[in-house]
Protein backbone atom coordinates (compact mmCIF):
# COMPACT_ATOMS: atom_id res chain seq x y z
CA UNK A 1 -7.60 -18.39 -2.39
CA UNK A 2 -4.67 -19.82 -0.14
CA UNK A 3 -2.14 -22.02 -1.19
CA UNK A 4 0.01 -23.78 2.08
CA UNK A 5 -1.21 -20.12 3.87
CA UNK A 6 -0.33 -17.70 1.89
CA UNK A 7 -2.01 -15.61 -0.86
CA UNK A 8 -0.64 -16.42 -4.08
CA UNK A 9 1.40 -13.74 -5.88
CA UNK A 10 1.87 -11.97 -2.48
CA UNK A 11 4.58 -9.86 -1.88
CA UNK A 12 6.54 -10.59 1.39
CA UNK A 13 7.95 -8.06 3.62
CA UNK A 14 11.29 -8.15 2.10
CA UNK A 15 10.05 -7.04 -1.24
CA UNK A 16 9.91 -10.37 -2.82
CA UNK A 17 7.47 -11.89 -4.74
CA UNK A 18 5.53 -15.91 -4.24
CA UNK A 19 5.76 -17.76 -7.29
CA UNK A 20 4.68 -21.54 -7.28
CA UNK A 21 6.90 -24.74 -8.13
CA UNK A 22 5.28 -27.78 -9.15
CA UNK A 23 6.26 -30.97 -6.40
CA UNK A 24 5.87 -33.34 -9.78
CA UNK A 25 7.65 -32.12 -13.00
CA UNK A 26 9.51 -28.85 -11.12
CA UNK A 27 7.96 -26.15 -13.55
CA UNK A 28 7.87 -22.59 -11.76
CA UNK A 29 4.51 -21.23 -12.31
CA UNK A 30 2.58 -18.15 -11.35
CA UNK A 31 -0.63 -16.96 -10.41
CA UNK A 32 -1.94 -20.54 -11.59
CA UNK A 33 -3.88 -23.10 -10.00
CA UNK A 34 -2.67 -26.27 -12.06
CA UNK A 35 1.20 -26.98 -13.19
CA UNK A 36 0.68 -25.71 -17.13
CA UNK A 37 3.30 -28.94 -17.78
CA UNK A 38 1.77 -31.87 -16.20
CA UNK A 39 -1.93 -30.08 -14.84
CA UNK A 40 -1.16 -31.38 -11.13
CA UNK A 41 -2.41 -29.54 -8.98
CA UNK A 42 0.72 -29.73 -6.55
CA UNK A 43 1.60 -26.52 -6.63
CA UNK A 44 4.58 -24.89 -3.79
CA UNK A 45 4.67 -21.68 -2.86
CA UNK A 46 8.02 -20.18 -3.21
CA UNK A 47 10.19 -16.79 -2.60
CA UNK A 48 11.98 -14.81 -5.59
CA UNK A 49 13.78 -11.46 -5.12
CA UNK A 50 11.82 -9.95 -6.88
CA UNK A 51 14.71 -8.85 -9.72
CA UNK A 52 13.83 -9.62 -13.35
CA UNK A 53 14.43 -8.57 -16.77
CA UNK A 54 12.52 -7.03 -19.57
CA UNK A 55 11.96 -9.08 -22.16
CA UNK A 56 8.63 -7.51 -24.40
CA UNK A 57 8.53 -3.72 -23.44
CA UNK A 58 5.35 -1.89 -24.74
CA UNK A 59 4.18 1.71 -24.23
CA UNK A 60 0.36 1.96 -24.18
CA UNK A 61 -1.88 4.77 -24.54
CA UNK A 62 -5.33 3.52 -24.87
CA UNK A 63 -7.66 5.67 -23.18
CA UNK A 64 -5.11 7.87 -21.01
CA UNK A 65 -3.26 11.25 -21.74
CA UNK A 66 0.20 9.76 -21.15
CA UNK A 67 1.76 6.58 -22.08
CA UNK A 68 2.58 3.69 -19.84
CA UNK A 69 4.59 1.28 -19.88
CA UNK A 70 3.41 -2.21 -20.15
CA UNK A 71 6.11 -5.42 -20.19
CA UNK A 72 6.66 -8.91 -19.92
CA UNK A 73 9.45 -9.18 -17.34
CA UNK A 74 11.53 -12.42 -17.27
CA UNK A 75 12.38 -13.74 -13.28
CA UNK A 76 15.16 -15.47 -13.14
CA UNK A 77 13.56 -18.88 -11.44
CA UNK A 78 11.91 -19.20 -14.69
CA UNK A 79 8.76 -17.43 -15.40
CA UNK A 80 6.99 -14.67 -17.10
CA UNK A 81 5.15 -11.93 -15.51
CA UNK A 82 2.71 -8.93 -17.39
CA UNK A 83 3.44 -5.62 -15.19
CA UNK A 84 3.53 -2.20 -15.38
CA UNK A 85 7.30 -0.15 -15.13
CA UNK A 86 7.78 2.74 -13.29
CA UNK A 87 11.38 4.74 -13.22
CA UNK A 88 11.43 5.47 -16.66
CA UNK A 89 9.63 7.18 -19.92
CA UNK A 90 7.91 4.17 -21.13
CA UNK A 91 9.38 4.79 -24.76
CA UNK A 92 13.21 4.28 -22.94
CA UNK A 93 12.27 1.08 -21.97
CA UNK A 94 14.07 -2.02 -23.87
CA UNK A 95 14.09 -5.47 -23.93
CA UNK A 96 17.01 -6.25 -21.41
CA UNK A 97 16.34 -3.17 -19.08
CA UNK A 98 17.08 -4.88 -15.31
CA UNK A 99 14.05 -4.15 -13.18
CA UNK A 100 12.94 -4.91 -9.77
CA UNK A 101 9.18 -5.17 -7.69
CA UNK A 102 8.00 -2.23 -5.99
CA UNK A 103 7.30 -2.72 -2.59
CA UNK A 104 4.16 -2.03 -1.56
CA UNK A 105 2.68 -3.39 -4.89
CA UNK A 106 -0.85 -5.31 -4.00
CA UNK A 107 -0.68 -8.63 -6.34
CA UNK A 108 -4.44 -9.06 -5.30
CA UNK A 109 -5.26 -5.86 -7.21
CA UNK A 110 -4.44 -7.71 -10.46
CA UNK A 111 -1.62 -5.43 -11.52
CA UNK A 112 2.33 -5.97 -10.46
CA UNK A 113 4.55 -2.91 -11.02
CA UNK A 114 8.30 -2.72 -11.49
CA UNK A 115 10.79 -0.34 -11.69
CA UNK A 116 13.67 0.13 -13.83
CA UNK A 117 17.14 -0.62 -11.83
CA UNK A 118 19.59 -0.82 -13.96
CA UNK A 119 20.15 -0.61 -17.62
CA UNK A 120 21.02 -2.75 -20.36
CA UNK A 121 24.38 -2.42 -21.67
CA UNK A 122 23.57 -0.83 -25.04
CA UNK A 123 21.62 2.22 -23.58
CA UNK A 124 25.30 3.34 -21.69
CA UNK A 125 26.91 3.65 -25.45
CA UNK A 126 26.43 7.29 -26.72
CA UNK A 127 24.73 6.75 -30.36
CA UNK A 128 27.98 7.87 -32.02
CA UNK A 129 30.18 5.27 -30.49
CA UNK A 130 26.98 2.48 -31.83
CA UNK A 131 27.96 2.71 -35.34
CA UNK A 132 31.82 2.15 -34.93
């Protein structure tokens, strides 16, 4: 499906990623075909950067040999996405780990993937300085 000409969820050439904005109430939305606010069905197709933030890391290992990392990343126009992260053991990963969308990723295929680019500011504290 094509909303205003372009596949929802699509990644555009610069890396970014289309995320819609509802034309009644302004709630940024994605992957949805009604505003999940007021259920128009005015839906615009925007541009983010593609930058985000962790804000549920998992590690999964259902049916594989090695984990992977699962999260909910948080973009800053105000939405949630469910990807995988790369860059990083998946145990490593935290809740405020900076992140970013890998280009190439095929939103159509049902799974976005991230990878780590940056840090949050606790992980660049050695252990021993934590505590003091």
């Amino acid at each position: 499906m094509k909303v205003g000409g372009q596949v929802p969820g699509a990644a555009p050439s610069d890396g970014g990623l289309v995320y819609q904005r509802c034309d009644w109430c302004g709630t940024t939305a994605f992957r949805k075909l009604l505003c999940p606010v007021c259920a128009s069905g005015d839906l615009a197709p925007r541009r983010s950067d593609g930058q985000g933030v962790v804000v549920r890391p998992a590690a999964e290992q259902r049916y594989r040999r090695a984990a992977r990392g699962e999260s909910v990343v948080r973009l800053p126009e105000g939405f949630e996405v469910r990807c995988r992260v790369v860059g990083a053991p998946p145990h490593l990963v935290r809740a405020g780990t900076r992140v970013r969308l890998v280009s190439g990723t095929d939103p159509e295929a049902g799974e976005l993937v991230f990878e780590v680019s940056g840090v949050c500011d606790t992980d660049a504290v050695p252990i021993s300085r934590r505590s003091q």
